[in-house]
Protein backbone atom coordinates (compact mmCIF):
# COMPACT_ATOMS: atom_id res chain seq x y z
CA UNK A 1 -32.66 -12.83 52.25
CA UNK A 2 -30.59 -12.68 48.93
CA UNK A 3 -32.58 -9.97 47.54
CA UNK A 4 -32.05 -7.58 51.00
CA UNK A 5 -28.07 -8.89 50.00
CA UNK A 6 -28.01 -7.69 46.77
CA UNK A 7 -29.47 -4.06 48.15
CA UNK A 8 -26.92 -4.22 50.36
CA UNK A 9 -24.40 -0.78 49.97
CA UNK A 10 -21.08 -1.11 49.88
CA UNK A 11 -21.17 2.15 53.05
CA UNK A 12 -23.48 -0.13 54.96
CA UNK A 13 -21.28 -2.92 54.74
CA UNK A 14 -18.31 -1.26 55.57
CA UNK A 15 -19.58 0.28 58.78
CA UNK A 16 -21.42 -2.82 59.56
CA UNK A 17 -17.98 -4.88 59.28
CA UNK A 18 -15.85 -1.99 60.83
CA UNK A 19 -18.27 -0.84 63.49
CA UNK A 20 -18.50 -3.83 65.79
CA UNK A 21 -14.88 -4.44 65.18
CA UNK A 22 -13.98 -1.07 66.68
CA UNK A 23 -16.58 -2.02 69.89
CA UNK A 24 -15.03 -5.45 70.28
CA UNK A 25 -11.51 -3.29 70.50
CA UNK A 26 -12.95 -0.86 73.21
CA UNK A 27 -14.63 -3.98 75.47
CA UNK A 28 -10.89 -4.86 75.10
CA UNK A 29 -9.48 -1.88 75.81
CA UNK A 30 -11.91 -1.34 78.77
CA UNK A 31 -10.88 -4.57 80.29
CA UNK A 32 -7.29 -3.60 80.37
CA UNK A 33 -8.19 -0.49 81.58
CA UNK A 34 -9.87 -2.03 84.29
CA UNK A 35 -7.17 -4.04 85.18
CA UNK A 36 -4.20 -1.31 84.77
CA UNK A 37 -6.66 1.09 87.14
CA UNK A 38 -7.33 -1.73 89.35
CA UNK A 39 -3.39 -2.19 89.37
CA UNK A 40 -2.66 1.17 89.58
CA UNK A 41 -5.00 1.70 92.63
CA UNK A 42 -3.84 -1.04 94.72
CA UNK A 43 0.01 0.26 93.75
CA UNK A 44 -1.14 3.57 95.44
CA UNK A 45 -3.26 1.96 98.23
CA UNK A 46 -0.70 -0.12 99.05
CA UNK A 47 1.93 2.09 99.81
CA UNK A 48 -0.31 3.69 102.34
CA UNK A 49 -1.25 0.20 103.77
CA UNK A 50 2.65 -0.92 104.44
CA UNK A 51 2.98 3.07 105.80
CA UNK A 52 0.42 1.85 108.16
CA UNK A 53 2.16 -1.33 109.06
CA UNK A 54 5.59 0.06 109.68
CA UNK A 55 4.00 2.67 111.66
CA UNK A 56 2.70 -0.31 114.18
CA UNK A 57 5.75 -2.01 113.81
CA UNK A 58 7.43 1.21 114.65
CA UNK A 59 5.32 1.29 118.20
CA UNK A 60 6.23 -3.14 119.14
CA UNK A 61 8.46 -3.61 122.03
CA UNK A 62 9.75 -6.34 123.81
CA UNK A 63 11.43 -4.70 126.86
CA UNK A 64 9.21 -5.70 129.53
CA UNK A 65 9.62 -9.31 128.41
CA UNK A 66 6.33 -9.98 126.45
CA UNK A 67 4.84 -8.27 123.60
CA UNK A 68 3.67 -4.57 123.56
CA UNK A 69 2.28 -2.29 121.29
CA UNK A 70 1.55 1.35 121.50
CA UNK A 71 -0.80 2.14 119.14
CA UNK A 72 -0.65 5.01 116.51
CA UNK A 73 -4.64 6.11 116.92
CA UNK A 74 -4.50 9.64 115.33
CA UNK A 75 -2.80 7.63 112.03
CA UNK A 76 -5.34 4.74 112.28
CA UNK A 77 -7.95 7.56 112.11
CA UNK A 78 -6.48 9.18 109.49
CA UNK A 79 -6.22 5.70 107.02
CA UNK A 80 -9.75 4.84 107.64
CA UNK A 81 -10.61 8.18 106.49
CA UNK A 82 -8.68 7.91 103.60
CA UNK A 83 -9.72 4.38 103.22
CA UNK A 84 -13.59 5.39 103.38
CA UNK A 85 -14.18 2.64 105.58
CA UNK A 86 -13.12 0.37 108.26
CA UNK A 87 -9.27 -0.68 109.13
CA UNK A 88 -8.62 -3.99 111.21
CA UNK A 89 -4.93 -4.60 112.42
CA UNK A 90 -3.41 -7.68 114.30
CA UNK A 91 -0.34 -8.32 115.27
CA UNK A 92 1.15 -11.70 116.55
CA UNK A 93 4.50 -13.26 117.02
CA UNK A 94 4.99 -16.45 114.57
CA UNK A 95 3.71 -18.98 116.18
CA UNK A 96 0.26 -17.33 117.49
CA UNK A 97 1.43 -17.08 121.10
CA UNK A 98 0.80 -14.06 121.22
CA UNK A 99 -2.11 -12.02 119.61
CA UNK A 100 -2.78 -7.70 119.97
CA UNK A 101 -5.57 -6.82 117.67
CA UNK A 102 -8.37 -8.79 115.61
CA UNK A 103 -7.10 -12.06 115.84
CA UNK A 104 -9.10 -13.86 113.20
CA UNK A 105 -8.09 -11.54 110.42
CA UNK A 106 -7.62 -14.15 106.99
CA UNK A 107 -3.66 -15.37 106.88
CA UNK A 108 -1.67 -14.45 103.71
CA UNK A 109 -2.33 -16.34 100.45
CA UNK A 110 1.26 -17.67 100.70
CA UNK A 111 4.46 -18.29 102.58
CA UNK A 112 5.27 -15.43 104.05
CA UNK A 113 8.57 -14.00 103.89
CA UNK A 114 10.43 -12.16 106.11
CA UNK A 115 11.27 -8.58 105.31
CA UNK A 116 8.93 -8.80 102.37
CA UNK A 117 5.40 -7.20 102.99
CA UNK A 118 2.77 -8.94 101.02
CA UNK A 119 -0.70 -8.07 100.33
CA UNK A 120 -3.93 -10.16 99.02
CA UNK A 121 -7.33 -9.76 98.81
CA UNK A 122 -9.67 -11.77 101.23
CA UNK A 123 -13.24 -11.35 103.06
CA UNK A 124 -13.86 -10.68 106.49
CA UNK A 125 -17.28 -10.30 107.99
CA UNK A 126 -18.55 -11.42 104.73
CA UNK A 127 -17.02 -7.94 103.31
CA UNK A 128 -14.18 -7.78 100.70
CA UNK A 129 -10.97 -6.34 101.96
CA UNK A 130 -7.06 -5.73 101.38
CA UNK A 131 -4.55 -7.44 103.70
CA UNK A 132 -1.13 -6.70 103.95
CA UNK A 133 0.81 -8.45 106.03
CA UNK A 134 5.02 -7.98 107.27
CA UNK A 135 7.04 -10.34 109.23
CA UNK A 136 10.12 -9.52 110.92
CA UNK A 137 12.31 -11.08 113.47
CA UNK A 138 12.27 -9.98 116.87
CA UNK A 139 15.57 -8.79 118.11
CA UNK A 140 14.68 -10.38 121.89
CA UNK A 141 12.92 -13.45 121.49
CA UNK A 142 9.80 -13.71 123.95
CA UNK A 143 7.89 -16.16 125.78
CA UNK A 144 11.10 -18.18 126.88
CA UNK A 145 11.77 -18.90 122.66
CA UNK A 146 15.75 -19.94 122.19
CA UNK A 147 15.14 -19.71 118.38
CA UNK A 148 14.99 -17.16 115.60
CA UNK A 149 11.03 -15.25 116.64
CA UNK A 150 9.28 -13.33 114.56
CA UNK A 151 6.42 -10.68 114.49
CA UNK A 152 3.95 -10.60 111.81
CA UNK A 153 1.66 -7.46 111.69
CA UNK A 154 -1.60 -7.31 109.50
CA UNK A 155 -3.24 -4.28 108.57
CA UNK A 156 -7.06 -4.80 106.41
CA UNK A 157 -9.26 -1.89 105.05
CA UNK A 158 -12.36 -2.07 103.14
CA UNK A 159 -12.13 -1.48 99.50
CA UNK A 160 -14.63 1.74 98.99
CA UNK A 161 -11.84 4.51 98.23
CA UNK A 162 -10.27 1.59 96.25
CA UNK A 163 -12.90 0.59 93.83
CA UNK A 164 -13.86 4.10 93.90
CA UNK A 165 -10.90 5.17 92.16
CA UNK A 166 -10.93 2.35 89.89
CA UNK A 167 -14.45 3.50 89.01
CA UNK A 168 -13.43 7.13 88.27
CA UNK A 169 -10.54 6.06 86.05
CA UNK A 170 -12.71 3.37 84.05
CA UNK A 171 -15.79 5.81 83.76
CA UNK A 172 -13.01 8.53 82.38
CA UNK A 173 -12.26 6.05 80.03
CA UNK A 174 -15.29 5.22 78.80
CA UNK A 175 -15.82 8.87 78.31
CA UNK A 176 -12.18 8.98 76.04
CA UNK A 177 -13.59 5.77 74.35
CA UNK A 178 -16.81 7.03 73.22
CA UNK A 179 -15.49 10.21 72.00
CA UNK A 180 -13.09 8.30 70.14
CA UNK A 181 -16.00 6.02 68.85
CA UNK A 182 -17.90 8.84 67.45
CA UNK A 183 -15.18 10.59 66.02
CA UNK A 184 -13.80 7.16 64.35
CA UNK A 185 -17.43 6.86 62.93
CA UNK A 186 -18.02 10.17 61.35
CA UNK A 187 -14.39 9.98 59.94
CA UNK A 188 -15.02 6.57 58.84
CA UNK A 189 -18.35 7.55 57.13
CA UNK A 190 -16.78 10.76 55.20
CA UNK A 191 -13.80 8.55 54.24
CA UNK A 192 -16.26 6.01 52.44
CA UNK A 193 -18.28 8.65 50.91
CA UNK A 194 -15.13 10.75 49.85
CA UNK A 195 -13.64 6.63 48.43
CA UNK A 196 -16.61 6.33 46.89
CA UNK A 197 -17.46 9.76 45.09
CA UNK A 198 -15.48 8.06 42.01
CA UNK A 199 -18.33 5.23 41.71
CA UNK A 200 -21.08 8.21 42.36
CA UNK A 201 -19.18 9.71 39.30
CA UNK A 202 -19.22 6.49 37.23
CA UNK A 203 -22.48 6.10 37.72
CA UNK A 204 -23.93 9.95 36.77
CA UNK A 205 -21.66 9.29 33.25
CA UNK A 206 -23.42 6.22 32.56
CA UNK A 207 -26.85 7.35 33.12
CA UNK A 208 -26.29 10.33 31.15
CA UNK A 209 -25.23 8.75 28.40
CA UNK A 210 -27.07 8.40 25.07
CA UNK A 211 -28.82 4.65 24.36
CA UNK A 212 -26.60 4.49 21.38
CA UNK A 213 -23.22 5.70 23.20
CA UNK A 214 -21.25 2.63 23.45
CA UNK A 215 -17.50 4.17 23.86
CA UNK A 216 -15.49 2.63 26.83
CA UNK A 217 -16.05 4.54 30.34
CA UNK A 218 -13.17 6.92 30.93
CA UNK A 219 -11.14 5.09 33.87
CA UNK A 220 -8.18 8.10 34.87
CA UNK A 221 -9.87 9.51 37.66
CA UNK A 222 -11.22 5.34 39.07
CA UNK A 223 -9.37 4.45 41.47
CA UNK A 224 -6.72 1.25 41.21
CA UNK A 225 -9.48 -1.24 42.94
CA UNK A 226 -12.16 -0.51 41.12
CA UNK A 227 -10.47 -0.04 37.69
CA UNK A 228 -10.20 -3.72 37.17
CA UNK A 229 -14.16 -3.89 37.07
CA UNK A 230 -14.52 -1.02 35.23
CA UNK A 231 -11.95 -2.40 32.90
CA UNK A 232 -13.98 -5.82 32.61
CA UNK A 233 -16.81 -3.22 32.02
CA UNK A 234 -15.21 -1.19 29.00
CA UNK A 235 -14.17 -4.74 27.78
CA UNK A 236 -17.47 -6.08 27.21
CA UNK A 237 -19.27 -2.24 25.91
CA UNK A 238 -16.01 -2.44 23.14
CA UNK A 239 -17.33 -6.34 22.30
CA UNK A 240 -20.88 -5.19 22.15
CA UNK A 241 -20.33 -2.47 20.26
CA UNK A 242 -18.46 -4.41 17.52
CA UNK A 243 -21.28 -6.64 17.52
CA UNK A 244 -23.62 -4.49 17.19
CA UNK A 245 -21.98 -2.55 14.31
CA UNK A 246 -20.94 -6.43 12.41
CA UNK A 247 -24.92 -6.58 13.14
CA UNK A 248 -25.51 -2.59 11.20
CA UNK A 249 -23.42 -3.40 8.67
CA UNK A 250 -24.82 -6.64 8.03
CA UNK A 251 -28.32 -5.34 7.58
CA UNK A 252 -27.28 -2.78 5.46
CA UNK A 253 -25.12 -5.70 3.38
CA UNK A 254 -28.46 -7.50 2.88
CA UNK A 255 -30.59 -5.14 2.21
CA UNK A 256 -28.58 -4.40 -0.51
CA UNK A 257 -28.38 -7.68 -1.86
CA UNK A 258 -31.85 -8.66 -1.16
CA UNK A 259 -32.97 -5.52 -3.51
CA UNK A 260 -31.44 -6.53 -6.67
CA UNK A 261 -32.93 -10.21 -7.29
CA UNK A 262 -36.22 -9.11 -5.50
CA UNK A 263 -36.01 -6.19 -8.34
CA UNK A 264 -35.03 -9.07 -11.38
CA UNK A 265 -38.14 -11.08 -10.02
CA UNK A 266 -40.41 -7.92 -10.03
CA UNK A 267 -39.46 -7.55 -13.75
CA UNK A 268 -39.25 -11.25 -15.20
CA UNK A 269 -42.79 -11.35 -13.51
CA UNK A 270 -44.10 -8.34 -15.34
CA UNK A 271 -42.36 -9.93 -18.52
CA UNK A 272 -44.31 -13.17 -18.00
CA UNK A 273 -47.69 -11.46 -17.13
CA UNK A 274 -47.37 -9.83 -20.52
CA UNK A 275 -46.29 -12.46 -22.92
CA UNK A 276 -48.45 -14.33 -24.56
CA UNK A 277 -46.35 -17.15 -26.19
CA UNK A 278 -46.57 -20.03 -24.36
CA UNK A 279 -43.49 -20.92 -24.61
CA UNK A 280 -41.86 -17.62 -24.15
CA UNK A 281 -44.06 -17.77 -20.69
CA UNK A 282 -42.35 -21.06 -19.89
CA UNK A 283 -38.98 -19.57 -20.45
CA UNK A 284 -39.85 -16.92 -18.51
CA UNK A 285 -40.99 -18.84 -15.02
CA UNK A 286 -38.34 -20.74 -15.66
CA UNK A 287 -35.83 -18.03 -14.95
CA UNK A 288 -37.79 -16.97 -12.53
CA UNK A 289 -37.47 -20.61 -10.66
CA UNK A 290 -33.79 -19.92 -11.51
CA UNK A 291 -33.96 -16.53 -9.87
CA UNK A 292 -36.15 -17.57 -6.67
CA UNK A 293 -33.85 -20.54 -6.01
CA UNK A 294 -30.95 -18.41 -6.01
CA UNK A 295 -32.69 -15.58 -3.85
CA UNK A 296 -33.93 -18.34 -1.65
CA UNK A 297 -29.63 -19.98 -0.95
CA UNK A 298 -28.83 -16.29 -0.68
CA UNK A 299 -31.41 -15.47 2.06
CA UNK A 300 -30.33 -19.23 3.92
CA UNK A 301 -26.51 -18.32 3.70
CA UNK A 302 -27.47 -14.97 5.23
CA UNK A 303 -29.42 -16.49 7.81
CA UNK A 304 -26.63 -19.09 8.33
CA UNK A 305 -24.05 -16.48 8.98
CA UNK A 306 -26.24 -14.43 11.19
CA UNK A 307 -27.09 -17.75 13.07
CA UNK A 308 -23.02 -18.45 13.26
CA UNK A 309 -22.26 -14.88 14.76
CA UNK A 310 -25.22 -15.09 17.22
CA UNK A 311 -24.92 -18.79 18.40
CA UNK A 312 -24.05 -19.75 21.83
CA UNK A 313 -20.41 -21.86 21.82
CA UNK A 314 -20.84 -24.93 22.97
CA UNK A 315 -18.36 -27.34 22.82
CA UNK A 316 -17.94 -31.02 22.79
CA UNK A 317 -15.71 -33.48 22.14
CA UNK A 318 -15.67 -34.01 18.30
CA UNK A 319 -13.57 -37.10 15.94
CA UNK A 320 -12.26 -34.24 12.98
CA UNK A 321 -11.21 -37.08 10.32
CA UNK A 322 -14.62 -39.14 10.93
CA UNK A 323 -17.16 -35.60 10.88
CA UNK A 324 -15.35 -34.84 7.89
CA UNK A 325 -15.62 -38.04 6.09
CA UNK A 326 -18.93 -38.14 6.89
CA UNK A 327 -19.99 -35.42 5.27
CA UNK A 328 -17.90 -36.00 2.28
CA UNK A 329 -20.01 -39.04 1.43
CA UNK A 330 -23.28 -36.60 2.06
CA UNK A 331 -21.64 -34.46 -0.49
CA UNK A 332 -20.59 -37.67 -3.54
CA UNK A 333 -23.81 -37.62 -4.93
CA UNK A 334 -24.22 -33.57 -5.95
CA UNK A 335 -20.22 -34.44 -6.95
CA UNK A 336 -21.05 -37.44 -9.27
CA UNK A 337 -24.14 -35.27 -11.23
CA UNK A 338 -20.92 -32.57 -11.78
CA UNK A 339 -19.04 -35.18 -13.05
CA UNK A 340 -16.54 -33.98 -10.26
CA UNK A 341 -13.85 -36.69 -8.50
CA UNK A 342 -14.18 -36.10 -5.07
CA UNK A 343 -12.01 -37.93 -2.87
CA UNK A 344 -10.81 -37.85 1.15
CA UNK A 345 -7.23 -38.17 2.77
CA UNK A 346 -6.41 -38.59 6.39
CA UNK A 347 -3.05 -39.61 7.63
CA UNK A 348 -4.63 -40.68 10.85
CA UNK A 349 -7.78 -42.61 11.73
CA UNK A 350 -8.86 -40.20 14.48
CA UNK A 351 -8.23 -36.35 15.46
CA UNK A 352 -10.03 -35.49 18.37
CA UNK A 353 -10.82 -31.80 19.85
CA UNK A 354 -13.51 -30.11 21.17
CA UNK A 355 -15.18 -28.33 19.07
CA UNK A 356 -19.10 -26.99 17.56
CA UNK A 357 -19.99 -30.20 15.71
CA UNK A 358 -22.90 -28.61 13.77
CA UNK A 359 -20.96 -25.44 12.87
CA UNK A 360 -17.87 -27.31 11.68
CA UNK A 361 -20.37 -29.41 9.29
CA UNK A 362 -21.78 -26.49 8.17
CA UNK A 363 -18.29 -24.91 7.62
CA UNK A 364 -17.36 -27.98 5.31
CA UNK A 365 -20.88 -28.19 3.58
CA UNK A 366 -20.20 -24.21 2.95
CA UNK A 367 -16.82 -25.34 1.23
CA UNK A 368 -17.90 -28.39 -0.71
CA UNK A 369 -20.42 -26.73 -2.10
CA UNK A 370 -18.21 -23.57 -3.69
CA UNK A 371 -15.69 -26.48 -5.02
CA UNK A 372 -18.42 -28.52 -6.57
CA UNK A 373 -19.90 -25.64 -7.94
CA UNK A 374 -17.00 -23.96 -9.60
CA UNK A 375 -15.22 -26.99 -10.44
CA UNK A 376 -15.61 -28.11 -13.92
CA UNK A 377 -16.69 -30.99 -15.16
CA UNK A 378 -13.90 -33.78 -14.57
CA UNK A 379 -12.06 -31.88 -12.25
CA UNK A 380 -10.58 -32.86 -8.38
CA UNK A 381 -11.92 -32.09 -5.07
CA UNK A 382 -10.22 -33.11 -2.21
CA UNK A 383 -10.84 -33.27 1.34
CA UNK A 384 -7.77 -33.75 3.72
CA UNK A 385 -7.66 -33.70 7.20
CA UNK A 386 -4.07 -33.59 9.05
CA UNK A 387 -2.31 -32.29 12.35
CA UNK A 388 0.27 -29.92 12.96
CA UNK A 389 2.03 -30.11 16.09
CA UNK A 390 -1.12 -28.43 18.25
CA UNK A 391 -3.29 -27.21 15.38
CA UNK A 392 -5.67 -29.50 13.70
CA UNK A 393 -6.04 -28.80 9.79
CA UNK A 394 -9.25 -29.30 7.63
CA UNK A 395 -8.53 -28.75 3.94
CA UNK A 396 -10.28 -28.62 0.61
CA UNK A 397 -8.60 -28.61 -2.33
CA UNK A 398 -10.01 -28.10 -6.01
CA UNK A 399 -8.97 -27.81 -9.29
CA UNK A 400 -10.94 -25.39 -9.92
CA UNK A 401 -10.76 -21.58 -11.41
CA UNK A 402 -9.03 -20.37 -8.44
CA UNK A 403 -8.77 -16.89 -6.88
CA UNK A 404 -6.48 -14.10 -8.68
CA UNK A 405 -3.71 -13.66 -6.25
CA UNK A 406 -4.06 -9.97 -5.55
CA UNK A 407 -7.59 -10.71 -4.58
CA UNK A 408 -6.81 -13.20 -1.83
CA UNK A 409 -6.01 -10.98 0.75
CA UNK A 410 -10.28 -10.00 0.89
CA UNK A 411 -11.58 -13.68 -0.37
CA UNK A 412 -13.61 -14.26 3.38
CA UNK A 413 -15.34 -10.65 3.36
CA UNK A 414 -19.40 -10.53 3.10
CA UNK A 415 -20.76 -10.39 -0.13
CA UNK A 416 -17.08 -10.53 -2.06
CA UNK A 417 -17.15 -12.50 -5.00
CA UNK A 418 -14.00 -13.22 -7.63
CA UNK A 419 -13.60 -11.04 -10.40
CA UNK A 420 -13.33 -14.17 -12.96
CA UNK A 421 -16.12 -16.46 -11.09
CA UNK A 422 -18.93 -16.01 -14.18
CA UNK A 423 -21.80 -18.10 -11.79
CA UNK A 424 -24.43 -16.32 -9.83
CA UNK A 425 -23.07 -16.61 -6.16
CA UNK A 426 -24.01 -14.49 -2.40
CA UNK A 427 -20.52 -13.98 -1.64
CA UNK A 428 -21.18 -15.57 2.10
CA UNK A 429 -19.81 -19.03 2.05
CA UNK A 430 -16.04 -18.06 2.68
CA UNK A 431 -17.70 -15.45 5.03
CA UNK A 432 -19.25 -18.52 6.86
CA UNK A 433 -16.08 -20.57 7.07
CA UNK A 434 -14.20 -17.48 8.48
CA UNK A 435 -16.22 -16.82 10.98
CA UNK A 436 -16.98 -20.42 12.08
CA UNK A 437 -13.34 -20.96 12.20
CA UNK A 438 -12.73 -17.28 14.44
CA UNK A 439 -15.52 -18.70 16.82
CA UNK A 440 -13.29 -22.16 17.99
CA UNK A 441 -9.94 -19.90 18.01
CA UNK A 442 -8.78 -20.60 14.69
CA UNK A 443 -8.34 -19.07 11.60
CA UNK A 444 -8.71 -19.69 7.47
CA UNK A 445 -6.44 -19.60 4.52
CA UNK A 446 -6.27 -19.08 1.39
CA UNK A 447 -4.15 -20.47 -1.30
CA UNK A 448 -3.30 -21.03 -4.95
CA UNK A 449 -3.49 -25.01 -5.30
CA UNK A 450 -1.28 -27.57 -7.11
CA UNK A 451 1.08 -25.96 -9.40
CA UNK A 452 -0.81 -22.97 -9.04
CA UNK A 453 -3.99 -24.37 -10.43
CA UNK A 454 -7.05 -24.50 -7.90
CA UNK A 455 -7.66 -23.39 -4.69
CA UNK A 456 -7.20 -24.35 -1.07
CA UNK A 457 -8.96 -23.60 1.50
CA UNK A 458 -7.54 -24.30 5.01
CA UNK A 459 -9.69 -24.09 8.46
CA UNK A 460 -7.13 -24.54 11.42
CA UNK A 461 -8.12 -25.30 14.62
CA UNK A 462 -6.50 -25.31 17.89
CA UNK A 463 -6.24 -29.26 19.73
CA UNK A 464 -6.14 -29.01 23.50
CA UNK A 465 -4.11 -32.64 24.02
């Protein structure tokens, strides 16, 4: 069931919704035009049933003391050929006392008012009919009466020219109806496939794209509802597309680094092959041990960075000042060999936040280990942790040779390294820290330390209280 969902078309949907909504509106529309026709033919038949009645009440006299009628055949002849069936007609005075006609036609539904004809639908011989009935008084009251005596006259036909006529007009509108229905649904289907020619559009650009074409998807000619996807769309090609280029350009930055020590080793191994002095061998594999372990930090740091690009976020609730003490006491003994003072500040006993716990440690590790190393012997490293109103701030500070100013501004690009550092070095660990500290929503600085002496090296991160 989910997978015939997701085939599901957007034009199948819409007709599916729309369709039945539009049949639901004509079994509406047919019952009021039932109704209005059924209305509208007892408005007509009506008129000719009270023509009928007044015509027999035309023909009642009283002169000869009781109650006559002179019946109007030729007319009753006439209405039960318009009527397509049978007529019944009764008239009686009031009180039943007298009775012309079919006497056990049905009574009127209500009270019966005088002057006021009044018609209702009934049986008689198990058939449906229309009665309309009229009272009026009688000007000479009959039968010995003192009171007020009136006459009520019924008239009944069959309903076969009625329904009839309610059938033509119904059937004519079911004709209209359907008309309309297929003309809605052929309009309906062009307008989705004329609303949707945009998408068609989208889609031909994409497919004919090249595998390496990764510009955003041209939205001036998508229309306003769609753009919003197509938008999210252009969003996510633009990140992917820096990715993959921070991805080229790393390669190429590797390669390139990889080649020169790889090249050293090559050579210092011919060297040793050659030599024959023991100890001029010894020398030899020793720089080569020097060479390897440097090749082999480089090729971790790169892997490190690629792993902090490429890692999935997840975040957790994280104590700054304790993570970072903790790893300053990882970091005392390498300090103590260096003959380096490395010491920890905190204001506060805890700063929470959520945070990458094992990419912030490997963020401070990454900055501990440039201090140590470029610190001299008897110098200061520092590790502070503080708060600024929302922004948490992880510090280390060193006394060591610094950055020149005018080189600041790049210190954090792969592979840069300080025009007065003299050590062998990757260039990645500031790289590291940046991008660990872009990845949680923060950002890293750079300054001159104490009296200008030393650097600082800030990672601030964003505290959601």
């Amino acid at each position: 069931m989910l997978e015939a969902w997701h085939r599901w078309s957007l034009r199948r949907t819409l007709l599916l919704v729309l369709l039945p909504g539009m049949l639901l509106l004509v079994v509406a529309e047919l019952s009021l035009t039932w109704r209005t026709s059924l209305d509208a033919a007892n408005a007509a038949y009506d008129r000719s049933l009270l023509g009928a009645i007044k015509a027999i009440d035309a023909n009642i006299s009283t002169e000869s003391g009781g109650l006559s009628v002179e019946l109007p055949y030729r007319m009753l002849e006439f209405f039960e050929l318009t009527a397509s069936g049978k007529v019944y007609y009764r008239v009686a005075t009031d009180d039943a006392l007298v009775e012309i006609g079919n006497a056990d036609l049905p009574p009127p539904s209500g009270p019966l008012m005088t002057g006021e004809p009044q018609f209702s639908d009934s049986r008689y011989f198990d058939e449906p009919v229309r009665v309309g009935t009229y009272a009026r008084l009688l000007g000479d009251p009959i039968g010995g009466s003192l009171g007020d005596q009136r006459v009520v006259i019924q008239v009944a036909e069959t309903l076969g020219s009625r329904n009839a006529f309610t059938r033509g007009l119904v059937l004519q509108s079911v004709q209209r109806d359907l008309l309309l229905i297929l003309l809605a649904s052929a309009l309906l289907a062009a307008a989705i496939g004329w609303a949707l020619q945009p998408l068609r559009r989208l889609r031909d650009d994409v497919r004919s794209r090249a595998p390496q074409d990764l510009a955003p998807m041209d939205t001036t000619r998508i229309p306003a509802d769609v753009r919003p996807l197509v938008d999210a769309i252009n969003h996510h090609v633009v990140r992917n597309r820096a990715l993959t280029e921070a991805r080229r350009r790393f390669i190429d930055d590797a390669s390139h680094q990889l080649r020169t020590p790889l090249a050293t080793l090559t050579t210092q191994v011919g060297y040793a092959l050659r030599e024959e002095d023991p100890q001029r061998q010894r020398d030899a594999l020793a720089a080569i041990k020097t060479q390897l372990d440097e090749a082999v930090r480089q090729t971790n740091q790169m892997l490190s960075l690629a792993r902090t690009d490429a890692v999935e976020l997840e975040v957790e609730p994280v104590d700054l000042v304790g993570l970072a003490q903790q790893i300053t006491r990882d970091w005392w003994p390498a300090a103590r060999d260096g003959g380096i003072d490395l010491g920890f500040d905190a204001p506060c006993a805890r700063l929470d936040l959520r945070a990458h716990a094992a990419l912030l440690r490997e963020a401070l590790s990454n900055l501990l280990h440039n201090a140590i190393r470029y610190t001299p012997r008897g110098g200061e490293v520092t590790v502070a942790v503080g708060r600024q109103e929302s922004t948490a701030v992880l510090e280390v500070i060193d006394s060591g040779p610094g950055i020149p100013a005018d080189e600041l501004p790049r210190a954090g690009e792969r592979f840069f390294r300080a025009s007065n550092v003299l050590l062998p070095g990757s260039g990645l660990g500031l790289a590291i820290v940046r991008s660990i500290a872009q990845r949680h929503g923060g950002t890293m600085r750079l300054a001159a330390g104490p009296a200008g002496k030393g650097l600082v090296v800030s990672i601030e991160l964003p505290v959601a209280d």
